[in-house]
Protein backbone atom coordinates (compact mmCIF):
# COMPACT_ATOMS: atom_id res chain seq x y z
CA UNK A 1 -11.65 93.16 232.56
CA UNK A 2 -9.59 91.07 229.95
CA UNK A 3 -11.07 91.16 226.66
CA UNK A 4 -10.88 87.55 224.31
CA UNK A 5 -11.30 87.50 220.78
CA UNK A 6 -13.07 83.92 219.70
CA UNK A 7 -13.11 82.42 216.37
CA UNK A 8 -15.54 83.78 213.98
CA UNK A 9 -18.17 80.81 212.64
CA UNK A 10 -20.35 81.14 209.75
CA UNK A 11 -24.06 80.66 211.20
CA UNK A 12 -27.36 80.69 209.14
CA UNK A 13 -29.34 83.58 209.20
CA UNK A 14 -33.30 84.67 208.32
CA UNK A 15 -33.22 87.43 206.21
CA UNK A 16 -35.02 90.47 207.58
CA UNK A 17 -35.49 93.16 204.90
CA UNK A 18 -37.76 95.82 204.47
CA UNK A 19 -38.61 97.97 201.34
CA UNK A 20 -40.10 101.46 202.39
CA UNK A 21 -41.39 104.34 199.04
CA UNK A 22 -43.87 106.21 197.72
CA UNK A 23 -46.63 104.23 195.41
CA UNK A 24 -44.95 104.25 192.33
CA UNK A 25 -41.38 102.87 193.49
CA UNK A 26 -40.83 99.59 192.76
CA UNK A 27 -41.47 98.09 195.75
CA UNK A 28 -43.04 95.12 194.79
CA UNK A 29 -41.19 94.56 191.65
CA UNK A 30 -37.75 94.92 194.20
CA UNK A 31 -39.59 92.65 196.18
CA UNK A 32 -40.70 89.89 193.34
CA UNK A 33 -37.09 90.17 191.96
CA UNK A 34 -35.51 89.64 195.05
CA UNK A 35 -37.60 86.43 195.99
CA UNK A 36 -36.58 85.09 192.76
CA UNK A 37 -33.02 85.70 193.50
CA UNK A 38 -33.46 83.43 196.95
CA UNK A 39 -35.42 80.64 195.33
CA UNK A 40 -38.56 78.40 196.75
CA UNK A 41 -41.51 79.71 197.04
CA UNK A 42 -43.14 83.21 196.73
CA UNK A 43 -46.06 84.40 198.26
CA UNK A 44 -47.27 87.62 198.06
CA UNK A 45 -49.81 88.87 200.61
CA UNK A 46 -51.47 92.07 198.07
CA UNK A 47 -53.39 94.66 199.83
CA UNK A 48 -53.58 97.04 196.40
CA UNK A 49 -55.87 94.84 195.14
CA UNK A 50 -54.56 92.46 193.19
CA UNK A 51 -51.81 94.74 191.70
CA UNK A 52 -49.50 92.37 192.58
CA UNK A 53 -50.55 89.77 190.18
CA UNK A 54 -48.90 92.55 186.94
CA UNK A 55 -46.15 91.39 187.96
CA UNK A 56 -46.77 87.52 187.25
CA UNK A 57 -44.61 87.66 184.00
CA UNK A 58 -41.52 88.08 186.12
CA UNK A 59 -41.55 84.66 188.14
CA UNK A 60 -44.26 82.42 189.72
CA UNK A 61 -46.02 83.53 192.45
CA UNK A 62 -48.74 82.70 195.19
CA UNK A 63 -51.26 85.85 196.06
CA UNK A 64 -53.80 86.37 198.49
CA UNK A 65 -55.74 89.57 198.17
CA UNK A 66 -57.56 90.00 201.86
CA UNK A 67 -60.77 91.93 201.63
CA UNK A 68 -59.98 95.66 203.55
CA UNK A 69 -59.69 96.26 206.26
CA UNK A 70 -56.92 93.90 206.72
CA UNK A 71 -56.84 93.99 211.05
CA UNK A 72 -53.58 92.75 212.70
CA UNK A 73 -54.37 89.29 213.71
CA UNK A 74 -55.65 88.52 210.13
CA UNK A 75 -52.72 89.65 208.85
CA UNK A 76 -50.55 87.41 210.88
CA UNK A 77 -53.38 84.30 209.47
CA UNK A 78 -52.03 85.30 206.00
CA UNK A 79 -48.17 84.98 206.44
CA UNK A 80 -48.98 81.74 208.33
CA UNK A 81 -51.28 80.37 205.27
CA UNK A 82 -48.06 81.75 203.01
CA UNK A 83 -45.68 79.42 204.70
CA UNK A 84 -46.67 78.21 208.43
CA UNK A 85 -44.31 80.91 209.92
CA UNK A 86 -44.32 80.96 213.54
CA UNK A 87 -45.23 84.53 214.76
């Protein structure tokens, strides 16, 4: 087998992150400040009802607070209403 190095191109990316912690941690304040570090639009999808919108002094956001118990397909409805993401 002969090995071949190629030239190494710069290619866009989707960032895939996730923020794990106990209640309490700063997720969604990581989360918030990190949108706002990206630019465009945030949407928050806020299943601690509402909690996410303390937060609203830090930047401008969009929030949807789904009635529980948020099922699977709904939850893929509400990323699609946040930006018309293809799942």
């Amino acid at each position: 087998m002969t090995m071949q190095f190629t030239r190494a191109i710069r290619k866009r990316a989707k960032l895939r992150l996730a923020l794990a912690g106990p209640s309490g941690s700063g997720k969604t304040y990581g989360a918030l400040t990190i949108a706002k570090g990206l630019g465009g639009r945030i949407a928050v999808i806020d299943t601690e009802r509402g909690s996410a919108s303390l937060y609203s002094h830090l930047t401008e956001f969009d929030t949807l607070s789904p009635d529980p118990p948020l099922r699977p397909g709904e939850f893929i409805e509400a990323v699609r209403a946040a930006g018309g993401c293809r799942l």
